[in-house]
C-alpha atoms as a PDB file:
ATOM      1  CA  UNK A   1       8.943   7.723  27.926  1.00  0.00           C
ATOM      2  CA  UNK A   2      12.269   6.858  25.575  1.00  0.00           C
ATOM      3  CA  UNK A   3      12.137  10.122  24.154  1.00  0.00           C
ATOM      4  CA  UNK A   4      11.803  12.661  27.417  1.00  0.00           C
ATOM      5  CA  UNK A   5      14.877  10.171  28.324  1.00  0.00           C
ATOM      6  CA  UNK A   6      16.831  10.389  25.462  1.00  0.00           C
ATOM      7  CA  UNK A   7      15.975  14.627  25.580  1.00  0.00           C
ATOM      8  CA  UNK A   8      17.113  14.908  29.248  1.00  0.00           C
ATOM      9  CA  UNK A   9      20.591  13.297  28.292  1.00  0.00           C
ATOM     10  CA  UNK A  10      21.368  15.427  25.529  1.00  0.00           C
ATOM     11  CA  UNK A  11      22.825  18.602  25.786  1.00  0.00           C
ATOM     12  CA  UNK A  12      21.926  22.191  24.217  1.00  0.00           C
ATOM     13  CA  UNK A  13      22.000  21.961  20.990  1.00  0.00           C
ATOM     14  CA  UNK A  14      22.633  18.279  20.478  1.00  0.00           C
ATOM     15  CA  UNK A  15      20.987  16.257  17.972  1.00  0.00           C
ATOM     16  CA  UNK A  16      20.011  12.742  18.625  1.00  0.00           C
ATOM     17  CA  UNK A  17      18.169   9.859  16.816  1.00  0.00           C
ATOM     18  CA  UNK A  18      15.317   7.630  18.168  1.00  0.00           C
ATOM     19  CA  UNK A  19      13.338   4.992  16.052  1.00  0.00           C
ATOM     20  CA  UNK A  20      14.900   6.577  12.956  1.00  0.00           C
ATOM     21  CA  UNK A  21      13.701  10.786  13.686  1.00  0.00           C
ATOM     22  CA  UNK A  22      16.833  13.257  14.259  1.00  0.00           C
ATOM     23  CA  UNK A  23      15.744  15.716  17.266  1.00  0.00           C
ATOM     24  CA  UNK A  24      17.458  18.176  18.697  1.00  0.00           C
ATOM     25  CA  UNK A  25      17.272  19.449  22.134  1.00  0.00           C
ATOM     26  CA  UNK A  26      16.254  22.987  22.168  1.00  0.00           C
ATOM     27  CA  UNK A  27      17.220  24.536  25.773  1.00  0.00           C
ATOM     28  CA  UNK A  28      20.036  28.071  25.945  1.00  0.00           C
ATOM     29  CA  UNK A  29      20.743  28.874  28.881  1.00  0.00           C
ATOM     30  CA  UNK A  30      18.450  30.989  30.830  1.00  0.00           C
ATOM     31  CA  UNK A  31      19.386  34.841  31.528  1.00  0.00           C
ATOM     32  CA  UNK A  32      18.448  34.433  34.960  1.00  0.00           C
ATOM     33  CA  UNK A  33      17.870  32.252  37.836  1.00  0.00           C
ATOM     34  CA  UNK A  34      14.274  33.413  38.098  1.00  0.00           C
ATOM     35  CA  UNK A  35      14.068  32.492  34.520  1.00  0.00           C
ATOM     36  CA  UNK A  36      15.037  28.621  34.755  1.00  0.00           C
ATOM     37  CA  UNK A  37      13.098  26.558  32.431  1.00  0.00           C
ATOM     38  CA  UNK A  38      11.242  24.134  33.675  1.00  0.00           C
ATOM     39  CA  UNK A  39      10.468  22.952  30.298  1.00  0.00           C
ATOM     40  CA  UNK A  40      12.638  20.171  28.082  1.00  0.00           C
ATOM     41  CA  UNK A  41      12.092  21.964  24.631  1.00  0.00           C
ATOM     42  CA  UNK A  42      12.928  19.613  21.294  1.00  0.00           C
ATOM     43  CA  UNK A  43      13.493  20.796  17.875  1.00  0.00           C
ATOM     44  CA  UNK A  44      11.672  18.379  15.219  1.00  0.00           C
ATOM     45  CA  UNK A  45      13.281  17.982  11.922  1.00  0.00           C
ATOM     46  CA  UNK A  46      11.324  20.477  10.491  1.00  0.00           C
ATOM     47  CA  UNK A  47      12.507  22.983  12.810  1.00  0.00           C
ATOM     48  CA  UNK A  48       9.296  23.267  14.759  1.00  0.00           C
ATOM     49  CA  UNK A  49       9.524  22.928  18.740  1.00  0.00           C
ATOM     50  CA  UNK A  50       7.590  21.177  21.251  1.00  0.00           C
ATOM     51  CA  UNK A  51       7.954  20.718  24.985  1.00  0.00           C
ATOM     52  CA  UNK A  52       8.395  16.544  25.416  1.00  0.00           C
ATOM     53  CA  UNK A  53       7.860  16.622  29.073  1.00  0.00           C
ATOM     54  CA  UNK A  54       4.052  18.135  28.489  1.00  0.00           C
ATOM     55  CA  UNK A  55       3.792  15.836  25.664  1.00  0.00           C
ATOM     56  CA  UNK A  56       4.438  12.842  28.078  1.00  0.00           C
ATOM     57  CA  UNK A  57       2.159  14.604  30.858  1.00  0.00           C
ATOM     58  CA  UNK A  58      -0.539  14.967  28.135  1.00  0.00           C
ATOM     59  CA  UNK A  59      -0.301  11.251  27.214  1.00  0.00           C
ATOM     60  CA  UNK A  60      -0.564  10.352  30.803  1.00  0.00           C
ATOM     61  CA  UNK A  61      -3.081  12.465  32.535  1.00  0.00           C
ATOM     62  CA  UNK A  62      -5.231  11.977  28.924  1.00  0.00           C
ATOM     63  CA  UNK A  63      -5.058  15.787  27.279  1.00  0.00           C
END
C-alpha cells in the first residue's frame, strides 16, 4: 500500500503528498516504553485522523 509506505517514511509531524492529497503523519513520541504505538496515525486535510496500517489490514482481511 503507497500510502502506509509513504506514512512510514515520514517523520512526526511531516506533511507529504500522494496522488494530489496533503497528509500528515500524526505520531509524538510516546511517554513511555510501555506506551509505544503500534499504530501509524495520519492527519487528513481536514484535520481528522485515521490509523493507515488498519486501513490497509481492513482492505486486506475484507473489514
Amino acid at each position: 500500500m503507497r500510502l502506509l509506505a509513504a506514512a512510514e517514511a515520514a517523520d512526526h509531524d511531516e506533511s507529504f503528498n500522494l496522488d494530489g492529497v496533503t497528509y500528515r503523519r500524526f505520531d509524538p513520541p510516546a511517554r513511555a516504553v510501555r506506551l509505544a504505538r503500534c499504530c501509524t496515525w495520519l492527519l487528513r486535510p481536514n484535520g481528522t485522523r485515521f490509523d493507515v496500517g488498519a486501513t490497509g489490514a481492513d482492505c486486506f482481511w475484507g473489514r
